[in-house]
N, C-alpha and C. Protein backbone atom coordinates (compact mmCIF):
# COMPACT_ATOMS: atom_id res chain seq x y z
N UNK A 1 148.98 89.75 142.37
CA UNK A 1 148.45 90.84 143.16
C UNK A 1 147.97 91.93 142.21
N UNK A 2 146.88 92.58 142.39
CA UNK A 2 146.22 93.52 141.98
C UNK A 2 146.18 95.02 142.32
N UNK A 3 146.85 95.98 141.55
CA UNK A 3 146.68 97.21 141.99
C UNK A 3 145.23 97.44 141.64
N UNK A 4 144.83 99.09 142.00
CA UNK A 4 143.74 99.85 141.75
C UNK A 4 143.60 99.19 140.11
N UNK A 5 143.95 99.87 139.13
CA UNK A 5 143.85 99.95 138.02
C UNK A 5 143.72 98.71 136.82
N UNK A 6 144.37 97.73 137.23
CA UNK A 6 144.54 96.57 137.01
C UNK A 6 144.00 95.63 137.80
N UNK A 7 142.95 95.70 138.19
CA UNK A 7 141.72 94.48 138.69
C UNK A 7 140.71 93.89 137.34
N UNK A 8 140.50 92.73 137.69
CA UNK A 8 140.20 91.95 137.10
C UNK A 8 138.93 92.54 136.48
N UNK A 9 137.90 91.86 135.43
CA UNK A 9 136.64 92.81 135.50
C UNK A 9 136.13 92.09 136.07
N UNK A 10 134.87 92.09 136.51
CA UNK A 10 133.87 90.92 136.92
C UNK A 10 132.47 91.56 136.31
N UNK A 11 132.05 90.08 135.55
CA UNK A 11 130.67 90.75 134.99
C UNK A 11 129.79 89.99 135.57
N UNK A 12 129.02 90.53 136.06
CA UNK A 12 127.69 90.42 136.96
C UNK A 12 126.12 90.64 136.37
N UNK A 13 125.42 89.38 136.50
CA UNK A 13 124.31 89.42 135.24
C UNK A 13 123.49 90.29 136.92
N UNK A 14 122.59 90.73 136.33
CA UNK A 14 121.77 92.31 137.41
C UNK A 14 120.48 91.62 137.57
N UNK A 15 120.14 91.16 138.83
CA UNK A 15 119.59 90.57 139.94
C UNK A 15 118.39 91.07 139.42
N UNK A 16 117.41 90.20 139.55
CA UNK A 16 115.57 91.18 140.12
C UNK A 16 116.04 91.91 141.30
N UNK A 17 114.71 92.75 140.93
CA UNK A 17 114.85 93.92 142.34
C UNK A 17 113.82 92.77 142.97
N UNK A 18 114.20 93.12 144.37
CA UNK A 18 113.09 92.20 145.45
C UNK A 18 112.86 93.23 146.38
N UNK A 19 111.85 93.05 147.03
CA UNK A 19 111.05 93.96 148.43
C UNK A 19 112.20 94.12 149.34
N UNK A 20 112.52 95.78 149.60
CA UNK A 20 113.78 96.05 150.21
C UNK A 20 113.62 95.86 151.78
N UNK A 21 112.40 95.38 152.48
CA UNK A 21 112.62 95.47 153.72
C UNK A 21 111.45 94.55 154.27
N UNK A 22 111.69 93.84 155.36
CA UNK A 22 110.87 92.97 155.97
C UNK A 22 109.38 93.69 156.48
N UNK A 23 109.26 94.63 156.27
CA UNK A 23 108.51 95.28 156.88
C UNK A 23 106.94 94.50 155.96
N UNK A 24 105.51 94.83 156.64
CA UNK A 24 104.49 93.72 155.67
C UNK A 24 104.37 94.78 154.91
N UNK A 25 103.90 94.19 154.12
CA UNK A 25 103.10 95.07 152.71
C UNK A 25 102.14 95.77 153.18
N UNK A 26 101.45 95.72 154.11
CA UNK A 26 100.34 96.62 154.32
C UNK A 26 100.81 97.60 155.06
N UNK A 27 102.08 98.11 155.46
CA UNK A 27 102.21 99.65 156.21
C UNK A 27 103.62 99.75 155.51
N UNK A 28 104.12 99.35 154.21
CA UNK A 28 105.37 99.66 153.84
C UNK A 28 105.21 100.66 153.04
N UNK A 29 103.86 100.90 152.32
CA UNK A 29 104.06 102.11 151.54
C UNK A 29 103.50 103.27 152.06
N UNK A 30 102.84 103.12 153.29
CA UNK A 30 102.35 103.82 154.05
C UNK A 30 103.87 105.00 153.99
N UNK A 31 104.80 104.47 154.69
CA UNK A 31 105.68 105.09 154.81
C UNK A 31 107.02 105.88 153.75
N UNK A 32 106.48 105.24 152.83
CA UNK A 32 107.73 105.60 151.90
C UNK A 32 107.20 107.00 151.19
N UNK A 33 108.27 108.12 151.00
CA UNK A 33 107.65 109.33 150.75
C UNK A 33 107.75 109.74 149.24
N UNK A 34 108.60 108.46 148.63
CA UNK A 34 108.52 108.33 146.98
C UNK A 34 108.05 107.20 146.38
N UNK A 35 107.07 107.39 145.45
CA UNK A 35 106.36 106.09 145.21
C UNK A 35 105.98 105.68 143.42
N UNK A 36 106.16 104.83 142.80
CA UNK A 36 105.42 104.89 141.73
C UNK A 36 104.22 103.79 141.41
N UNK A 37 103.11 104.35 140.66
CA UNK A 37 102.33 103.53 140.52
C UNK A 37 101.91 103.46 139.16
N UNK A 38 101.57 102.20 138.77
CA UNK A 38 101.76 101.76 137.80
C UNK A 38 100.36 100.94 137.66
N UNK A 39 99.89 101.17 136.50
CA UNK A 39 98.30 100.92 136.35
C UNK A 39 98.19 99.81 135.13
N UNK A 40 97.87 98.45 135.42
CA UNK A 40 97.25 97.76 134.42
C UNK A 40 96.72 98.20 133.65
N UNK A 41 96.60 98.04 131.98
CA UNK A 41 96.18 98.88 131.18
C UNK A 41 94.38 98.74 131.14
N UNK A 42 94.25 97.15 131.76
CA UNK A 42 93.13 97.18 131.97
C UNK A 42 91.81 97.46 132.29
N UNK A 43 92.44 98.00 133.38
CA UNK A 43 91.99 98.96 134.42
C UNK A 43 91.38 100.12 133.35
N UNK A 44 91.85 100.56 132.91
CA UNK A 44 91.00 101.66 131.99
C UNK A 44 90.36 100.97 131.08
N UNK A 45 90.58 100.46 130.09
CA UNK A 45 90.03 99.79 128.98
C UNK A 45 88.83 98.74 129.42
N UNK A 46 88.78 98.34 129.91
CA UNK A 46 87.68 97.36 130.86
C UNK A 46 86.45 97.98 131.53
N UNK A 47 87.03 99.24 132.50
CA UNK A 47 86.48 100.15 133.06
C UNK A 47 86.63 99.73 134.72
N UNK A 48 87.41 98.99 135.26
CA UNK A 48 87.60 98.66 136.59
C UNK A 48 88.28 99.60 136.99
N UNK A 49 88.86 100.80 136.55
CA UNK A 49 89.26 102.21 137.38
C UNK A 49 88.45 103.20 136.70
N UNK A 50 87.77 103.74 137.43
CA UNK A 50 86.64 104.77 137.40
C UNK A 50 87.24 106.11 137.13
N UNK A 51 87.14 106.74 135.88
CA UNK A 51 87.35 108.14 135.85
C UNK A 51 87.66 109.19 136.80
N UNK A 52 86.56 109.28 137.58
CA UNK A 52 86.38 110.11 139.10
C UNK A 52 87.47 109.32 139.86
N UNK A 53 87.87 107.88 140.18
CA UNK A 53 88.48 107.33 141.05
C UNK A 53 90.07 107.59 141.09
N UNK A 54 90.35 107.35 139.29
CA UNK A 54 91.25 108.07 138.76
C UNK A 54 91.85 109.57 139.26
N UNK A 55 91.16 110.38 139.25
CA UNK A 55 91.22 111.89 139.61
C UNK A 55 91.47 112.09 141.05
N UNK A 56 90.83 111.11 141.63
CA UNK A 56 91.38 111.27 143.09
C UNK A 56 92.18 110.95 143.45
N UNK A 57 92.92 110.10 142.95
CA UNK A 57 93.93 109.30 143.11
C UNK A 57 95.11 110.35 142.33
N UNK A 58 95.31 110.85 141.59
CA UNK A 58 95.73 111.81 141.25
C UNK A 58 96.31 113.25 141.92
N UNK A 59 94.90 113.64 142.16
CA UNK A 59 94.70 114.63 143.43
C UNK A 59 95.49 114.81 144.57
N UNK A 60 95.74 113.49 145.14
CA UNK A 60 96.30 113.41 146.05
C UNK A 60 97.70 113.44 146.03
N UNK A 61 98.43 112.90 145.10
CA UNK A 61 99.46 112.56 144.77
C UNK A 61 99.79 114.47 144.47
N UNK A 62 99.23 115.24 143.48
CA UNK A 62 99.17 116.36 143.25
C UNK A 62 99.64 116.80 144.44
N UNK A 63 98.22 117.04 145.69
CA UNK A 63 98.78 117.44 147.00
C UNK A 63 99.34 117.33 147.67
N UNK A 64 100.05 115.84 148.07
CA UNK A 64 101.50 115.82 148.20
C UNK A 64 102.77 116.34 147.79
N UNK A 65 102.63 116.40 146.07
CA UNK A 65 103.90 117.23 146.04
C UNK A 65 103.57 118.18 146.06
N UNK A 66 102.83 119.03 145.93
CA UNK A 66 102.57 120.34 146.57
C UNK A 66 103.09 120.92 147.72
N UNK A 67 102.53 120.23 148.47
CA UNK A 67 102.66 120.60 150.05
C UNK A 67 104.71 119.99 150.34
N UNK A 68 105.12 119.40 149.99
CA UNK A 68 106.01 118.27 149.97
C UNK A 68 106.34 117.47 150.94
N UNK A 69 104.77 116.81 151.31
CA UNK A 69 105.16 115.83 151.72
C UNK A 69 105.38 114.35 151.72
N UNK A 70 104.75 114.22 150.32
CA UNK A 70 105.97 112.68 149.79
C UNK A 70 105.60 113.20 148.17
N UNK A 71 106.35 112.12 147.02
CA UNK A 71 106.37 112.68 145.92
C UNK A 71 106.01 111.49 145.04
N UNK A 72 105.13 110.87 144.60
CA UNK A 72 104.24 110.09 144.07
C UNK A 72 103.79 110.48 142.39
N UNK A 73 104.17 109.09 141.84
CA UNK A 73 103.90 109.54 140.26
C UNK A 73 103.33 107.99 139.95
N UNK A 74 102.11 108.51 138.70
CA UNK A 74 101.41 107.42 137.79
C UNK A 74 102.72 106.94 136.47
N UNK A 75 102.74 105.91 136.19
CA UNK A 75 103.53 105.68 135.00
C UNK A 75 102.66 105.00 133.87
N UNK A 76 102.33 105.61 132.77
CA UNK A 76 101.57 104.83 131.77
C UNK A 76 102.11 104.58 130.25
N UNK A 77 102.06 103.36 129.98
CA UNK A 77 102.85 102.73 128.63
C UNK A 77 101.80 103.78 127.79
N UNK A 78 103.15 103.60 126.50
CA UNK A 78 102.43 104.46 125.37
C UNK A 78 101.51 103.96 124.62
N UNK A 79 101.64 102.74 124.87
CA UNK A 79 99.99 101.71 124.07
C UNK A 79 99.24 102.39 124.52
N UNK A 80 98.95 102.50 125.84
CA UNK A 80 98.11 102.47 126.39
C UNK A 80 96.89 104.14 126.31
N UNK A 81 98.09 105.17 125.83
CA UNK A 81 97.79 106.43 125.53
C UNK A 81 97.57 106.48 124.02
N UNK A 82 98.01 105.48 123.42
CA UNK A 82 97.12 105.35 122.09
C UNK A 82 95.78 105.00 121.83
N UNK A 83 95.80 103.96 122.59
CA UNK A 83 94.68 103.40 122.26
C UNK A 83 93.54 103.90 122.98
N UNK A 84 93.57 105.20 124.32
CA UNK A 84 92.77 106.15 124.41
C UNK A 84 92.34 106.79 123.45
N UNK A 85 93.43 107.66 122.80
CA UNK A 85 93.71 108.25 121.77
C UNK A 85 92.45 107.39 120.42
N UNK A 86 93.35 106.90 119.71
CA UNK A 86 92.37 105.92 118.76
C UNK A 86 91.07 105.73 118.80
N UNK A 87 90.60 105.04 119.92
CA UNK A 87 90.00 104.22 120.45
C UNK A 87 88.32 105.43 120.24
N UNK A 88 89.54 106.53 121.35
CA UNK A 88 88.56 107.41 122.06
C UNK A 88 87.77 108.23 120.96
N UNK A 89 88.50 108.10 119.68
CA UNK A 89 88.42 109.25 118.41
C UNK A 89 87.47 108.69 117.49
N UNK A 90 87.12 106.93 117.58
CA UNK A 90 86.70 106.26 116.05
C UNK A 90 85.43 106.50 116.29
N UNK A 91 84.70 106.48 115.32
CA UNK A 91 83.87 106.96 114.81
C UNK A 91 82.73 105.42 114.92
N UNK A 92 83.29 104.62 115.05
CA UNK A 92 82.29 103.14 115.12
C UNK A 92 82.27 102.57 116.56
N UNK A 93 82.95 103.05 117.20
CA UNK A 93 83.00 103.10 119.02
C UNK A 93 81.52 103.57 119.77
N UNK A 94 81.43 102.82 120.65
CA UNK A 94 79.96 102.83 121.32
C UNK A 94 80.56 104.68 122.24
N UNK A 95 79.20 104.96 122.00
CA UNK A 95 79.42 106.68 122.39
C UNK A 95 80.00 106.76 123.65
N UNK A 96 79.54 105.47 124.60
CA UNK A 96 79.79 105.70 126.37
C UNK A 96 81.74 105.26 126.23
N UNK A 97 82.09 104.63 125.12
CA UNK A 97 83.97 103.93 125.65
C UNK A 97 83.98 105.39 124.57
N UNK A 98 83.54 106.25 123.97
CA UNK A 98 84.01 107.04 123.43
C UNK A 98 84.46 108.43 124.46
N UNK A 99 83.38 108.59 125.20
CA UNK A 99 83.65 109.73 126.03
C UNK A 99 84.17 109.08 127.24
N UNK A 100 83.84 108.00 127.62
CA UNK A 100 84.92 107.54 128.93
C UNK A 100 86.37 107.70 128.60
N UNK A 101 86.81 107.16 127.50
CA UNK A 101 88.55 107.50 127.04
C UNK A 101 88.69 108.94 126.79
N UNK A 102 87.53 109.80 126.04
CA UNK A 102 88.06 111.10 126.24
C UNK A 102 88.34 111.33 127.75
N UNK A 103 87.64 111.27 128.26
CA UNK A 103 87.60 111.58 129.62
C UNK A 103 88.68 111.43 130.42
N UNK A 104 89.60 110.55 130.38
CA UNK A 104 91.00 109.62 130.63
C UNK A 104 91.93 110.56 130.15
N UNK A 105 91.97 110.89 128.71
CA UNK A 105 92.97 111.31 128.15
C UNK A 105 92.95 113.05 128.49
N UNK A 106 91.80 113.80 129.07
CA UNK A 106 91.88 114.94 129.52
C UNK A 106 92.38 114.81 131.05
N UNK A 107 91.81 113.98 132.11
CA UNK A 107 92.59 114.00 132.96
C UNK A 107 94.26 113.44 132.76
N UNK A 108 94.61 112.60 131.88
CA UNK A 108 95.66 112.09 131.83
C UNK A 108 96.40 113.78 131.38
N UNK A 109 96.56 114.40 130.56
CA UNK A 109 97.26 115.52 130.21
C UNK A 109 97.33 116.35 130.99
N UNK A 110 95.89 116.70 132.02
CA UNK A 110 96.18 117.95 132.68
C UNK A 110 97.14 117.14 134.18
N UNK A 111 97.19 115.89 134.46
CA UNK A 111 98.41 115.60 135.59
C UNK A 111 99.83 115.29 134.93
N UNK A 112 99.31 115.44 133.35
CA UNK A 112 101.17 115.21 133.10
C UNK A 112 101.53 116.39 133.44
N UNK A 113 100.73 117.91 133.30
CA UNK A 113 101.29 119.11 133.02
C UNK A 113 101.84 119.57 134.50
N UNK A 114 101.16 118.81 135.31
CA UNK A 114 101.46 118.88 136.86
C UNK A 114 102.69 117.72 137.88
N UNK A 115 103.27 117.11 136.49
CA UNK A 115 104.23 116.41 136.94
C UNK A 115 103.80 115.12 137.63
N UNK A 116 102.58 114.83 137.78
CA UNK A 116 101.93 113.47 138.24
C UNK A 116 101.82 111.97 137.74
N UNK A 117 101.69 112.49 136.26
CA UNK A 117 101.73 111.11 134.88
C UNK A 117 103.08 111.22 134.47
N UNK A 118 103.72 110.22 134.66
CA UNK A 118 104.71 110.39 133.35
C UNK A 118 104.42 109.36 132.05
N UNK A 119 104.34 109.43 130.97
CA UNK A 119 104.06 108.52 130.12
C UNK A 119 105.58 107.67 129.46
N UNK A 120 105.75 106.78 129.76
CA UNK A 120 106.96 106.31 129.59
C UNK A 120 107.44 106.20 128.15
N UNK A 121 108.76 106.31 127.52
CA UNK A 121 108.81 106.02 126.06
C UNK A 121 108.45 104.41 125.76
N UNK A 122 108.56 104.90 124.64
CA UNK A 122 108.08 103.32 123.80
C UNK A 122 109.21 102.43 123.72
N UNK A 123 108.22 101.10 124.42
CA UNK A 123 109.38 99.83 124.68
C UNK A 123 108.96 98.20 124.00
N UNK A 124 109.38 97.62 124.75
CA UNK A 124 109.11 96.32 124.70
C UNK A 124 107.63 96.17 124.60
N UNK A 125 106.79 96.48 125.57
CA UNK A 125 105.77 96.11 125.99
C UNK A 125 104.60 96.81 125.49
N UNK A 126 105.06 97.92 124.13
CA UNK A 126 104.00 98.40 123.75
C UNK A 126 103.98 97.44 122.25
N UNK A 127 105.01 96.67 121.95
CA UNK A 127 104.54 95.84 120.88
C UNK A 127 104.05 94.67 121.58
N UNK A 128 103.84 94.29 122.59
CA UNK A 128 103.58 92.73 122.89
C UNK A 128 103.12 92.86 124.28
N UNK A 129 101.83 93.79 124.57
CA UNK A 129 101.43 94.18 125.60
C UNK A 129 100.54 92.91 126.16
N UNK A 130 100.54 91.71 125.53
CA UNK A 130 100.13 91.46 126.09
C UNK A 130 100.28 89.64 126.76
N UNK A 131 101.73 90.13 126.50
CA UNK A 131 102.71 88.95 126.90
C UNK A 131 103.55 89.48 128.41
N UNK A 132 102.99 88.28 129.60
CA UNK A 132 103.43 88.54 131.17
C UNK A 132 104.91 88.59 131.18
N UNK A 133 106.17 87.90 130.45
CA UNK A 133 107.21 87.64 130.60
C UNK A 133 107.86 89.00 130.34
N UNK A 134 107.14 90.05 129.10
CA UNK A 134 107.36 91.00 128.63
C UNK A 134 107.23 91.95 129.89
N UNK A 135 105.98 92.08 130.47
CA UNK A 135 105.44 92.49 131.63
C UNK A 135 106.49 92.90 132.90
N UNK A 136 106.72 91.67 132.99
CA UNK A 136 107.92 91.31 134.25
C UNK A 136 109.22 91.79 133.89
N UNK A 137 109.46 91.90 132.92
CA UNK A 137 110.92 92.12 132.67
C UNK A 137 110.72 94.09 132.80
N UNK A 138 109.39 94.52 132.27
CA UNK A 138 109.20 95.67 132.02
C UNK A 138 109.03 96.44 134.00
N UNK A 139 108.19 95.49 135.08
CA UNK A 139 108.38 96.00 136.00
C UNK A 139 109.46 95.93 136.40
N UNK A 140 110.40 94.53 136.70
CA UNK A 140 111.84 94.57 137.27
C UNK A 140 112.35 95.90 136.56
N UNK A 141 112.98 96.14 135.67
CA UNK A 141 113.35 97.30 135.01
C UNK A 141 112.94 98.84 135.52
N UNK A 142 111.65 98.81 135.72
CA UNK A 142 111.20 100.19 136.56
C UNK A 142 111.31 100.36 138.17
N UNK A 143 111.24 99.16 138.85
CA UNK A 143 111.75 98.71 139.76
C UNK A 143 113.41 99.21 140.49
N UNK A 144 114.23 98.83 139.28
CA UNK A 144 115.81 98.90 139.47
C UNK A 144 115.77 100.07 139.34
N UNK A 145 114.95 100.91 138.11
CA UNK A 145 115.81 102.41 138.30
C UNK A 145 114.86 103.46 138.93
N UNK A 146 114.06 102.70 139.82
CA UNK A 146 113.63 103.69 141.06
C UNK A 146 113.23 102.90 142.73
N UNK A 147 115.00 102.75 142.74
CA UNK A 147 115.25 101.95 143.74
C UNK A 147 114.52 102.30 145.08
N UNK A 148 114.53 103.69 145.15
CA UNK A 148 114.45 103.93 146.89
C UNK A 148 112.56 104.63 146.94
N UNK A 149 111.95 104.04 146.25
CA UNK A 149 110.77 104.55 145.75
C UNK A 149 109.68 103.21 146.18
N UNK A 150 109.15 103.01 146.93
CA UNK A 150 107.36 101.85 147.18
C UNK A 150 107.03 102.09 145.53
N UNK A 151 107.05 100.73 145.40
CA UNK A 151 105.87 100.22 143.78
C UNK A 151 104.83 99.84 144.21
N UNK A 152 103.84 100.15 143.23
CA UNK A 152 102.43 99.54 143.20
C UNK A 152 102.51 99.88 142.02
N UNK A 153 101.54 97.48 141.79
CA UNK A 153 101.38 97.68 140.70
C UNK A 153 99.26 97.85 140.60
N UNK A 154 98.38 98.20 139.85
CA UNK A 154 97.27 98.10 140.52
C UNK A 154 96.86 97.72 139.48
N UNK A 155 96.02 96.79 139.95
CA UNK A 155 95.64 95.58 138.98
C UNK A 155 94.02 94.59 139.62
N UNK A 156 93.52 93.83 139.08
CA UNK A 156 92.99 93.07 139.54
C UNK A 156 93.06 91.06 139.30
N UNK A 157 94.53 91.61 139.25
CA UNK A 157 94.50 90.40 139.00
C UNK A 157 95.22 90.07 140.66
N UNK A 158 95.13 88.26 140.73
CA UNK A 158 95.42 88.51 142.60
C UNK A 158 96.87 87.81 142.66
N UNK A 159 96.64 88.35 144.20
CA UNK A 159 98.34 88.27 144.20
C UNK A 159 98.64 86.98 144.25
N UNK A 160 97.50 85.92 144.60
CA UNK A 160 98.38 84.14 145.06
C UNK A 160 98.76 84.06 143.39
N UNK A 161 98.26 84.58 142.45
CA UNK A 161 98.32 83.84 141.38
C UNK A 161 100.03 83.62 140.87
N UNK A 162 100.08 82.80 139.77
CA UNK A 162 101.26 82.68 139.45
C UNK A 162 102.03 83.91 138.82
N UNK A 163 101.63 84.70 138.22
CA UNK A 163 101.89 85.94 137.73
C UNK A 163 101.90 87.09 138.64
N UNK A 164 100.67 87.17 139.33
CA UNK A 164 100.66 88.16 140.58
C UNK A 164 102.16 87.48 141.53
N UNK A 165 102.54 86.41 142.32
CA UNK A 165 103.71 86.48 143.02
C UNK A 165 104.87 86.21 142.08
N UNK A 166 104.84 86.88 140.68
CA UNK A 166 106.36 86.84 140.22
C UNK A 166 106.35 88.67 140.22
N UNK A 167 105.04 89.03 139.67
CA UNK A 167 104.61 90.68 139.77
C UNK A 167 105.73 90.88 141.19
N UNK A 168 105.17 90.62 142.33
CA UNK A 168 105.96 90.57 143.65
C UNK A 168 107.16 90.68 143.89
N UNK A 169 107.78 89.55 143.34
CA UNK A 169 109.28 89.37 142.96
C UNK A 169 110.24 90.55 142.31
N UNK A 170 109.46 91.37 141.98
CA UNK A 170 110.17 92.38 141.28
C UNK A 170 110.11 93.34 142.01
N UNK A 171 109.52 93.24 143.09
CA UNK A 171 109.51 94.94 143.92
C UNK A 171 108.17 95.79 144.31
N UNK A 172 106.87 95.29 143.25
CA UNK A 172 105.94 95.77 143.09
C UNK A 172 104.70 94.97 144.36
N UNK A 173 104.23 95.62 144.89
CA UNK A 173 103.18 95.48 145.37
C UNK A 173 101.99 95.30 144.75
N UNK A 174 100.85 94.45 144.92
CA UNK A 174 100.05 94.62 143.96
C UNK A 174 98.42 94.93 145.06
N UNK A 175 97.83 96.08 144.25
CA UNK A 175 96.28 96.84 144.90
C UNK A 175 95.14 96.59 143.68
N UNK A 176 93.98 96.07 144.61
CA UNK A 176 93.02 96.30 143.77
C UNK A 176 92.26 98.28 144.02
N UNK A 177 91.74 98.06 143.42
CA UNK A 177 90.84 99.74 142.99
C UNK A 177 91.00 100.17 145.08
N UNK A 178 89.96 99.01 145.35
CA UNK A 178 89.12 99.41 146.95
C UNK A 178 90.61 99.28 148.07
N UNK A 179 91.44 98.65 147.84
CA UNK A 179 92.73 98.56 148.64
C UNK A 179 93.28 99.56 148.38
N UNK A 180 93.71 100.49 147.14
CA UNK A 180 94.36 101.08 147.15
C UNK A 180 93.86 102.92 147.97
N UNK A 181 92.31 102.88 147.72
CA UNK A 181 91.91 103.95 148.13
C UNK A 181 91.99 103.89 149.76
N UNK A 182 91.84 102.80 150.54
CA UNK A 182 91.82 102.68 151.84
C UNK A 182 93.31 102.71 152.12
N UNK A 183 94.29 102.40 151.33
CA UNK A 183 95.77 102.63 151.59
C UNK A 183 95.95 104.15 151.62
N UNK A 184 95.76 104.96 150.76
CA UNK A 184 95.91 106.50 150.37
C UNK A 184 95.09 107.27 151.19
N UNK A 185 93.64 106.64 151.37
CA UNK A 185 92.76 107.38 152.67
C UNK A 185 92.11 108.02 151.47
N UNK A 186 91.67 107.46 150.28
CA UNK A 186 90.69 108.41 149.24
C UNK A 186 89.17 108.06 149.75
């Protein structure tokens, strides 16, 4: 028999986070009033998220916590603010990815200063950004420690794929550019 103090330990290897409620994906984040979103790095570097599209998307999130009525944040790896950085600065860079990344990295600063970006510290996934297993382990992880919070991950890559429904598995929803603005009402 076991008192308080003297129980056994039990070690418990820590589950994926999975989608906390039956509810569909298309009106679950509608409702949730804390949210994080999380941006393929692609999406900038490629140019499949639009500067301006960016800002609105921003904006909004801004005016929500403003007003307080839900509280919504961007999360971006530190690769990914380097290689704005870098990228945006070299001198052998075609002039248009030169001022498009400036462009990124001025809106990116003025929503950190507003509590909108957080730029996450440096992990796993800024040495091997471009390994999925790394990926997955990096959303489950953001997932677990913002349990009571709607994920999106926004991406274009799709969801049947094999990567997009493990993306899933972890908690994250996944939006392209045009889904996500018709979700938010941009």
């Amino acid at each position: 028999m076991y008192g308080f103090f003297n129980q056994p330990t039990i070690h418990r290897q820590s589950k994926p986070y999975y989608a906390r409620s039956a509810v569909s994906s298309s009106s679950s984040v509608t409702f949730q009033r804390r949210g994080v979103l999380l941006i393929d790095d692609i999406q900038f570097t490629v140019g499949a998220l639009d500067p301006k599209l960016f800002r609105m998307i921003l904006e909004r999130f801004s005016n929500w916590r403003e007003s307080g009525s839900s509280s919504w944040w961007v999360k971006l790896h530190t690769h990914l603010r380097q290689t704005l950085i870098l990228d945006g600065t070299s001198s052998y860079s075609d002039s248009k990815i030169v001022e498009k990344y400036a462009h990124y990295e001025e809106i990116i600063k003025e929503y950190e200063n507003l509590k909108v970006i957080q730029t996450m510290k440096p992990h796993e996934c800024d040495k091997n950004k471009n390994d999925a297993n790394i990926l997955l382990k990096c959303l489950s992880h953001i997932a677990n420690t913002n349990r009571k919070c709607a994920m999106i991950y926004l991406t274009d890559m799709s969801k049947d794929s094999s990567v997009g429904k493990q993306i899933t598995c972890t908690g994250f929803e996944i939006y392209r550019s045009v889904e996500l603005l018709k979700k938010f009402d941009i």
